[in-house]
PDB file of N, CA and C in Angstrom:
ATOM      1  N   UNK A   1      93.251  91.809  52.443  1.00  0.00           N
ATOM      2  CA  UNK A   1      93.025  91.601  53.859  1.00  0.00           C
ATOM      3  C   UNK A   1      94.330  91.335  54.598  1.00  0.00           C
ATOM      4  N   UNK A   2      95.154  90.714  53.710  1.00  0.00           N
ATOM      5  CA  UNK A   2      96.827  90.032  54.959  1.00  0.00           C
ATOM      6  C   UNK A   2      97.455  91.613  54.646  1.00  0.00           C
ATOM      7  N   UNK A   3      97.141  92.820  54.235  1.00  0.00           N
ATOM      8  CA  UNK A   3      97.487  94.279  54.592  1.00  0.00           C
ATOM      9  C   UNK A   3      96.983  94.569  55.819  1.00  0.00           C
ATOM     10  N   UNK A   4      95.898  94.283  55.997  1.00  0.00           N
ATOM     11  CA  UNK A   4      95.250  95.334  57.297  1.00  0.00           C
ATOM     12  C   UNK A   4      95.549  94.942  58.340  1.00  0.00           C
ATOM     13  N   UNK A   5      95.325  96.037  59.852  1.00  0.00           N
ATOM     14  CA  UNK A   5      95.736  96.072  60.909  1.00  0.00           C
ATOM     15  C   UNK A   5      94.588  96.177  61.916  1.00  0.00           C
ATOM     16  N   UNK A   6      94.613  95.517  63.142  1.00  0.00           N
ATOM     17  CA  UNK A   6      93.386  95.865  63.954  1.00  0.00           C
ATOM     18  C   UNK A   6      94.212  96.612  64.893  1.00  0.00           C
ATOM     19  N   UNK A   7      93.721  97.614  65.822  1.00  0.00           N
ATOM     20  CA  UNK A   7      94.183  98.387  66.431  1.00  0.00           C
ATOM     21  C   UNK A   7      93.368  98.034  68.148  1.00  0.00           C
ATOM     22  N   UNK A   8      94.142  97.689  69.358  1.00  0.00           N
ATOM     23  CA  UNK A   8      93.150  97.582  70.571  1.00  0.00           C
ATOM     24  C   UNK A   8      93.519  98.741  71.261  1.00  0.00           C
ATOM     25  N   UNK A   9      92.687  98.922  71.972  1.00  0.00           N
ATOM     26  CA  UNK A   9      92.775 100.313  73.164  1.00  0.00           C
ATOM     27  C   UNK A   9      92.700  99.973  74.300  1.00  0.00           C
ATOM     28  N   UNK A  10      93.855 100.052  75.017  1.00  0.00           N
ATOM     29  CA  UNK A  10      94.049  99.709  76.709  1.00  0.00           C
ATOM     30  C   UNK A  10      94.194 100.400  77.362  1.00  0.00           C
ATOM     31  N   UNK A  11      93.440 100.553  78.999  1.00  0.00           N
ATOM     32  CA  UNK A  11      93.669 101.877  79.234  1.00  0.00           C
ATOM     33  C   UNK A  11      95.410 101.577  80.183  1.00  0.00           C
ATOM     34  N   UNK A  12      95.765 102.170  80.495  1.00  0.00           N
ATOM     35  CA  UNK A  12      97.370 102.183  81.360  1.00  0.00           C
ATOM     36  C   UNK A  12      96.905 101.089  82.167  1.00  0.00           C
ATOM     37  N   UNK A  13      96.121 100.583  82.721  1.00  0.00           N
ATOM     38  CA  UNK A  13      96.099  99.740  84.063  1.00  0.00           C
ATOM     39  C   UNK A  13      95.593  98.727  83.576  1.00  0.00           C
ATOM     40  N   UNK A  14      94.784  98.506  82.308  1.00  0.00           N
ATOM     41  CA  UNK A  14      94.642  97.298  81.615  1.00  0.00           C
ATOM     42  C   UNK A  14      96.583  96.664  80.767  1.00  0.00           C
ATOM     43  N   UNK A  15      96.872  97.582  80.493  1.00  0.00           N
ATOM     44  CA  UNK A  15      98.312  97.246  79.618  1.00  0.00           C
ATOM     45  C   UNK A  15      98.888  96.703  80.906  1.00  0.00           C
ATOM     46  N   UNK A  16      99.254  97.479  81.677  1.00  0.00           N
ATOM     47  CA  UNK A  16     100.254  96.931  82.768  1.00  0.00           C
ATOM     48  C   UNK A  16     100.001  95.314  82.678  1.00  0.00           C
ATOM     49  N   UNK A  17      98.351  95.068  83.718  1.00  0.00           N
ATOM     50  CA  UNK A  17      98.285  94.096  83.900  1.00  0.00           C
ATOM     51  C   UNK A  17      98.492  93.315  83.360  1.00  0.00           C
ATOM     52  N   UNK A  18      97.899  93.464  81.950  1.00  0.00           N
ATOM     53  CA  UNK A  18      98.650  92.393  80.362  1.00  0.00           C
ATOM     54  C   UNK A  18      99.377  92.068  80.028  1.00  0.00           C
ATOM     55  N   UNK A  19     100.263  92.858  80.031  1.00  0.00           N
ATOM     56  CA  UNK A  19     101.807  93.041  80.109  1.00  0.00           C
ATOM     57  C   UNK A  19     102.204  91.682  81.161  1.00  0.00           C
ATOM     58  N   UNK A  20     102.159  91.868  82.297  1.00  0.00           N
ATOM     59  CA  UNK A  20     102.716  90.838  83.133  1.00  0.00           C
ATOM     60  C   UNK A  20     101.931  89.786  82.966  1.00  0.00           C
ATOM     61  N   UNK A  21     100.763  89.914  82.970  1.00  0.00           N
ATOM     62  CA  UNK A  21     100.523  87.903  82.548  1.00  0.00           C
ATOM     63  C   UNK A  21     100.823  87.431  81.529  1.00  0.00           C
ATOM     64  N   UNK A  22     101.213  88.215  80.498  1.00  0.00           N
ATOM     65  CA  UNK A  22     101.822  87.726  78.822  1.00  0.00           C
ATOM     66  C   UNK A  22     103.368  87.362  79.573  1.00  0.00           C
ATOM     67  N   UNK A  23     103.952  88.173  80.292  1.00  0.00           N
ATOM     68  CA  UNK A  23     105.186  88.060  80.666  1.00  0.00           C
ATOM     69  C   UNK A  23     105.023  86.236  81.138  1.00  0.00           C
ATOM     70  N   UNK A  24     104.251  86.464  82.580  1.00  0.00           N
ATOM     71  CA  UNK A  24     104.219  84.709  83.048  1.00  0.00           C
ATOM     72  C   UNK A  24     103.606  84.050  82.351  1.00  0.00           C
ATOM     73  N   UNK A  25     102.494  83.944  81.454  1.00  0.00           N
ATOM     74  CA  UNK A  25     102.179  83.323  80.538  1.00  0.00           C
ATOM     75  C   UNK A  25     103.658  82.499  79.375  1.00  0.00           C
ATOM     76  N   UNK A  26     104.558  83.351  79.040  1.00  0.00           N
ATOM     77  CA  UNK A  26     105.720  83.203  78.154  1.00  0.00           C
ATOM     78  C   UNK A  26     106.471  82.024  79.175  1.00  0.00           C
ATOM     79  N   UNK A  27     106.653  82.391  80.206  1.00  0.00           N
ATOM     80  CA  UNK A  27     107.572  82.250  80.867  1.00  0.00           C
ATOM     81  C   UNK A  27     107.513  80.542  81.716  1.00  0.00           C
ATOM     82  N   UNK A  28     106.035  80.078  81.583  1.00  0.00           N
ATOM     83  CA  UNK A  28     105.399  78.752  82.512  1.00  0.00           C
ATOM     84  C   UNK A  28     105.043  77.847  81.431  1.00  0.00           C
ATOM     85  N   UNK A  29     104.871  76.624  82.148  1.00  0.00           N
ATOM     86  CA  UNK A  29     104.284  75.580  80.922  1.00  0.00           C
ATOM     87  C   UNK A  29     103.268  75.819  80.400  1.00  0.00           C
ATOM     88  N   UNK A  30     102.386  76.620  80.143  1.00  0.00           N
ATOM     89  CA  UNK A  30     101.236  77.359  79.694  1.00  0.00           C
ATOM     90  C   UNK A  30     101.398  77.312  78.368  1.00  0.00           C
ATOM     91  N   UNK A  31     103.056  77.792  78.333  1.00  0.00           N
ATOM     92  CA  UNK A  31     103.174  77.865  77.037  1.00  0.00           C
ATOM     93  C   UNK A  31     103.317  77.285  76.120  1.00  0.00           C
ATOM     94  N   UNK A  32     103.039  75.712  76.402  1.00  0.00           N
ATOM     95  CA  UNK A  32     102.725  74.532  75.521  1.00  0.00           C
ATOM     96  C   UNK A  32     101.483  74.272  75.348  1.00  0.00           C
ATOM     97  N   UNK A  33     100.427  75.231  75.512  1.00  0.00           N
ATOM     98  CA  UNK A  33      99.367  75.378  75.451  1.00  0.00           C
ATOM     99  C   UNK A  33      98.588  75.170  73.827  1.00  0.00           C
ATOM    100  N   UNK A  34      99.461  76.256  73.239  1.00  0.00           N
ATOM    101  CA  UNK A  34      99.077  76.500  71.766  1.00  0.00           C
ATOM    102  C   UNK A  34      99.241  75.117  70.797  1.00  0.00           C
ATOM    103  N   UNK A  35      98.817  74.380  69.940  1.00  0.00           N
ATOM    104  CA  UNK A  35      99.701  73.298  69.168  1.00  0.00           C
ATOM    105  C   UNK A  35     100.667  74.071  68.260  1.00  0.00           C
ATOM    106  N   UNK A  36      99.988  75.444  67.666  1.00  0.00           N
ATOM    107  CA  UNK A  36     100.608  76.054  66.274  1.00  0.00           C
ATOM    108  C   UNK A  36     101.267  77.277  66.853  1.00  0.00           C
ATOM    109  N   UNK A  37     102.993  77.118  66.423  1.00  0.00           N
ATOM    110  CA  UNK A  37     103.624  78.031  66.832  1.00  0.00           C
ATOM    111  C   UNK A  37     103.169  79.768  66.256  1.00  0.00           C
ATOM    112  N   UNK A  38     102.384  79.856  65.229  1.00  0.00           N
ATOM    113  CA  UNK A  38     102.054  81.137  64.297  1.00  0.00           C
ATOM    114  C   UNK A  38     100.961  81.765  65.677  1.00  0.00           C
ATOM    115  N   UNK A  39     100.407  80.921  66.346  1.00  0.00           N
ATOM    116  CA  UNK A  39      99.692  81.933  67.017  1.00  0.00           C
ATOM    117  C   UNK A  39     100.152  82.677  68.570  1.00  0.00           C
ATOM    118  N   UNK A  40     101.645  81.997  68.464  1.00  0.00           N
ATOM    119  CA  UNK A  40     102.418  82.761  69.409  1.00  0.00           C
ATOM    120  C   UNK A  40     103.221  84.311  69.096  1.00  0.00           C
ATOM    121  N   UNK A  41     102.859  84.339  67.770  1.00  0.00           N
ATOM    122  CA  UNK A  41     103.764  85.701  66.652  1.00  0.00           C
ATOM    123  C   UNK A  41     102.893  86.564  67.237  1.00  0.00           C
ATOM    124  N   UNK A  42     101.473  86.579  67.420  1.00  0.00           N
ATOM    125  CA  UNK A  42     100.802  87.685  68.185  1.00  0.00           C
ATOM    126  C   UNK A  42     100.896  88.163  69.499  1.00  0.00           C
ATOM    127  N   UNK A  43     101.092  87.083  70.032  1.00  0.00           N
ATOM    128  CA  UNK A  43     101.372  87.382  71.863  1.00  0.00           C
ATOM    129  C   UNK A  43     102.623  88.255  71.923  1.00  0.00           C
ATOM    130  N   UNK A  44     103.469  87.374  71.111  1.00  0.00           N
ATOM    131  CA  UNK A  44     105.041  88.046  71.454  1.00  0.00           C
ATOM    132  C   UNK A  44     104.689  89.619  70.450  1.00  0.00           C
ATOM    133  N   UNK A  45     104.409  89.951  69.865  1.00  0.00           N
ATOM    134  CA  UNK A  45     103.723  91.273  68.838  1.00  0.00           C
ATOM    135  C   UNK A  45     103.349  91.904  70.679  1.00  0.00           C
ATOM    136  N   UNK A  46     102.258  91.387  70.558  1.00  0.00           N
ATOM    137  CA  UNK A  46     102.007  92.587  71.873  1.00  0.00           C
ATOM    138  C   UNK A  46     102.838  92.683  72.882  1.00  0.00           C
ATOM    139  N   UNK A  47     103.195  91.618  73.368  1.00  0.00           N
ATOM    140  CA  UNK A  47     104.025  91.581  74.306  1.00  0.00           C
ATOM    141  C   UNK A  47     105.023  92.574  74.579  1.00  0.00           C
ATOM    142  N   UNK A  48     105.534  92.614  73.098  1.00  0.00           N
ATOM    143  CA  UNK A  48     106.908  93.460  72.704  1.00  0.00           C
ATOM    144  C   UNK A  48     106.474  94.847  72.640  1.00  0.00           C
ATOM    145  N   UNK A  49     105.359  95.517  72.093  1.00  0.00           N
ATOM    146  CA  UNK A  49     104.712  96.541  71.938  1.00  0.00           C
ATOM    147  C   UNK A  49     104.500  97.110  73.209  1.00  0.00           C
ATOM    148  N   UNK A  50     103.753  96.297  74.363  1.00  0.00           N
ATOM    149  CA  UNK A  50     103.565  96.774  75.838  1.00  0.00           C
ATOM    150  C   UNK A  50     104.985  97.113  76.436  1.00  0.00           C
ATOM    151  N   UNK A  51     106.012  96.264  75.864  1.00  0.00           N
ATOM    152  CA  UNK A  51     107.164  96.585  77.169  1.00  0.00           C
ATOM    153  C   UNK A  51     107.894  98.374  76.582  1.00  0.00           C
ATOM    154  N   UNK A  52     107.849  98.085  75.181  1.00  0.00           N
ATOM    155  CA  UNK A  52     108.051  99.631  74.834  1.00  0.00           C
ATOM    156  C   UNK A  52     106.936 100.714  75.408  1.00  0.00           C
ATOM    157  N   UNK A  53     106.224 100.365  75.410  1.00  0.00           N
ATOM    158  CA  UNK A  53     105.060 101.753  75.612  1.00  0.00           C
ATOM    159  C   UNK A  53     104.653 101.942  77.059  1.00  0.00           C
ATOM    160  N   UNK A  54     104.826 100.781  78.008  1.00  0.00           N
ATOM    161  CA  UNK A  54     104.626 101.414  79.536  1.00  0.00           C
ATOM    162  C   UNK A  54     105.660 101.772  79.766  1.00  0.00           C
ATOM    163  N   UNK A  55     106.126 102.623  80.872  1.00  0.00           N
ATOM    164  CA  UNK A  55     107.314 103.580  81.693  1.00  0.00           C
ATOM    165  C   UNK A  55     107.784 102.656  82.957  1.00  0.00           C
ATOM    166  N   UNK A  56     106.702 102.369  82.936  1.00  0.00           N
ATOM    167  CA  UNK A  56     106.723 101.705  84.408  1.00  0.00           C
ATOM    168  C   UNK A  56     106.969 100.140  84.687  1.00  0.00           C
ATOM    169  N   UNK A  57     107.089  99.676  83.908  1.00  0.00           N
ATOM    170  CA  UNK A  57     108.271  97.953  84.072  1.00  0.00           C
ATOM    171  C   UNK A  57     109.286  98.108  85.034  1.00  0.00           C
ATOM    172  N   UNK A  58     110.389  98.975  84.568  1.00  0.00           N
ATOM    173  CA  UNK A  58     110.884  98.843  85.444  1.00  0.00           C
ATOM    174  C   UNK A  58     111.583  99.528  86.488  1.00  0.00           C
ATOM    175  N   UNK A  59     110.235 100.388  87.082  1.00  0.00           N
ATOM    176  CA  UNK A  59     110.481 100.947  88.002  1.00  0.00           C
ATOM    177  C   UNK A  59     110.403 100.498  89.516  1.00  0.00           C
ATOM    178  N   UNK A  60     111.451 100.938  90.621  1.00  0.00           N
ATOM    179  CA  UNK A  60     111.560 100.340  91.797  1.00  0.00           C
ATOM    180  C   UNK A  60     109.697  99.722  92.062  1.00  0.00           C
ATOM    181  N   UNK A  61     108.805 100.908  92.032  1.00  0.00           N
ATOM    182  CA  UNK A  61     107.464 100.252  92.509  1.00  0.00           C
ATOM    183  C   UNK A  61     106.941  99.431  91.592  1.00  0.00           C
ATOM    184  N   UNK A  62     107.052  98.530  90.696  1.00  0.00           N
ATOM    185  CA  UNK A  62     106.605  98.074  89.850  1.00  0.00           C
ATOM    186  C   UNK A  62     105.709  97.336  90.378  1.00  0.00           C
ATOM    187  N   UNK A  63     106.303  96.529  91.690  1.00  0.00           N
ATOM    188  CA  UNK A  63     104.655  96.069  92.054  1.00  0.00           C
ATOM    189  C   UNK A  63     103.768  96.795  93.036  1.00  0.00           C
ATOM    190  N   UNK A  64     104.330  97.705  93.359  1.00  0.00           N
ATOM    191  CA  UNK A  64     103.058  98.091  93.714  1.00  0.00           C
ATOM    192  C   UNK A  64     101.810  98.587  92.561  1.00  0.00           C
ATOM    193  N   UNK A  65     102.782  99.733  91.609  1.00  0.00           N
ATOM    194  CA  UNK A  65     101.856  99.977  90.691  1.00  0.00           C
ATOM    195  C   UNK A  65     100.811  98.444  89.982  1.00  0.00           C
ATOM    196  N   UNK A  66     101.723  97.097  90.348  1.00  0.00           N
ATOM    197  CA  UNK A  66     100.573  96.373  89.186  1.00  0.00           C
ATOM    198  C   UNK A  66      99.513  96.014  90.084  1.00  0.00           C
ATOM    199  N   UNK A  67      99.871  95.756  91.486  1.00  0.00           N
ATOM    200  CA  UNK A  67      98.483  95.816  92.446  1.00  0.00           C
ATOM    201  C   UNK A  67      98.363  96.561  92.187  1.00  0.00           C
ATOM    202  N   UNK A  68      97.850  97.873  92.474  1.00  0.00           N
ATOM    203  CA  UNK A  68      96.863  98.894  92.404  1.00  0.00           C
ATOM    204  C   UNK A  68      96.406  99.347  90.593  1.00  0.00           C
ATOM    205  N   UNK A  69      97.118  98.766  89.683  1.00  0.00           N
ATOM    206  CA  UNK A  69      96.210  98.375  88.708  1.00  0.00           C
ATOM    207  C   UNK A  69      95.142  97.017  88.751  1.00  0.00           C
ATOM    208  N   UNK A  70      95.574  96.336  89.318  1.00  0.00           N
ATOM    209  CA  UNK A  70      94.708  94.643  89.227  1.00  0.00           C
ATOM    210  C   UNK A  70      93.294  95.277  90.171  1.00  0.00           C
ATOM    211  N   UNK A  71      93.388  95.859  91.469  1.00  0.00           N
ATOM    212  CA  UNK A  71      92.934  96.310  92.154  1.00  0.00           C
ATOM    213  C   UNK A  71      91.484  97.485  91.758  1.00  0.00           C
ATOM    214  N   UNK A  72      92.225  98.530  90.534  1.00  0.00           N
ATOM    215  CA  UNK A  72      91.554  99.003  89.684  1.00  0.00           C
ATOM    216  C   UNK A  72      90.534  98.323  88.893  1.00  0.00           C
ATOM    217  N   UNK A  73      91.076  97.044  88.525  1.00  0.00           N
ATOM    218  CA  UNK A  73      90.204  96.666  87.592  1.00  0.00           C
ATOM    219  C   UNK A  73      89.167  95.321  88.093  1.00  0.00           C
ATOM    220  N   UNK A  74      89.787  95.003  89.244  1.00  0.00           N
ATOM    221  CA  UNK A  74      88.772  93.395  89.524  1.00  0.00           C
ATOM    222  C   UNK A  74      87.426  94.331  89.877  1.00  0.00           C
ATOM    223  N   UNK A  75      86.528  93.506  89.086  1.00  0.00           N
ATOM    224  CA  UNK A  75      84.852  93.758  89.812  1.00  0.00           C
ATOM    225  C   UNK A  75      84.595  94.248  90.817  1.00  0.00           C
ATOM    226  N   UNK A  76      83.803  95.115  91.515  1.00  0.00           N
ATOM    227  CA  UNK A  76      83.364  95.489  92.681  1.00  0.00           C
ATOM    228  C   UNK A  76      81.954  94.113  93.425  1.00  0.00           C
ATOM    229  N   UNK A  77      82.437  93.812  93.959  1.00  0.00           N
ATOM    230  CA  UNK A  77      81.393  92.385  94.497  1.00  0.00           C
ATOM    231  C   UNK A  77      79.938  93.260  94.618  1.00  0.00           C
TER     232      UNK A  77
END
């Protein structure tokens, strides 16, 4: 079992958004949240994985693109 891998599927506008709250998540007192440092090896795992695989970090529109992902994805009331 400490071989295997789970695999998640995000679509582009779910990653983005993830991407940046893992970013401020890292970045605020939040991050004394956890007691056990081992379950921060996953955040920073994805974390690191998202900043390679979107295009769009750091591009001039970066925020616009992450509004109009957040925008994409909040509930329709």
């Amino acid at each position: 079992m400490a071989d295997s891998q789970v695999t998640i599927k995000l679509t582009s506008d779910e990653a983005l958004v993830l991407s940046h709250w893992l970013e401020k998540l890292e970045m605020t007192e939040l991050s004394r949240v956890g007691d056990d440092p081992a379950g921060w090896a996953p955040i920073h795992g994805i974390a690191g994985t998202l900043d390679k695989t979107l295009p769009g970090l750091f591009a001039p529109d970066y925020d616009q693109r992450l509004e109009a992902a957040r925008q994409r994805l909040r509930p329709e009331d």
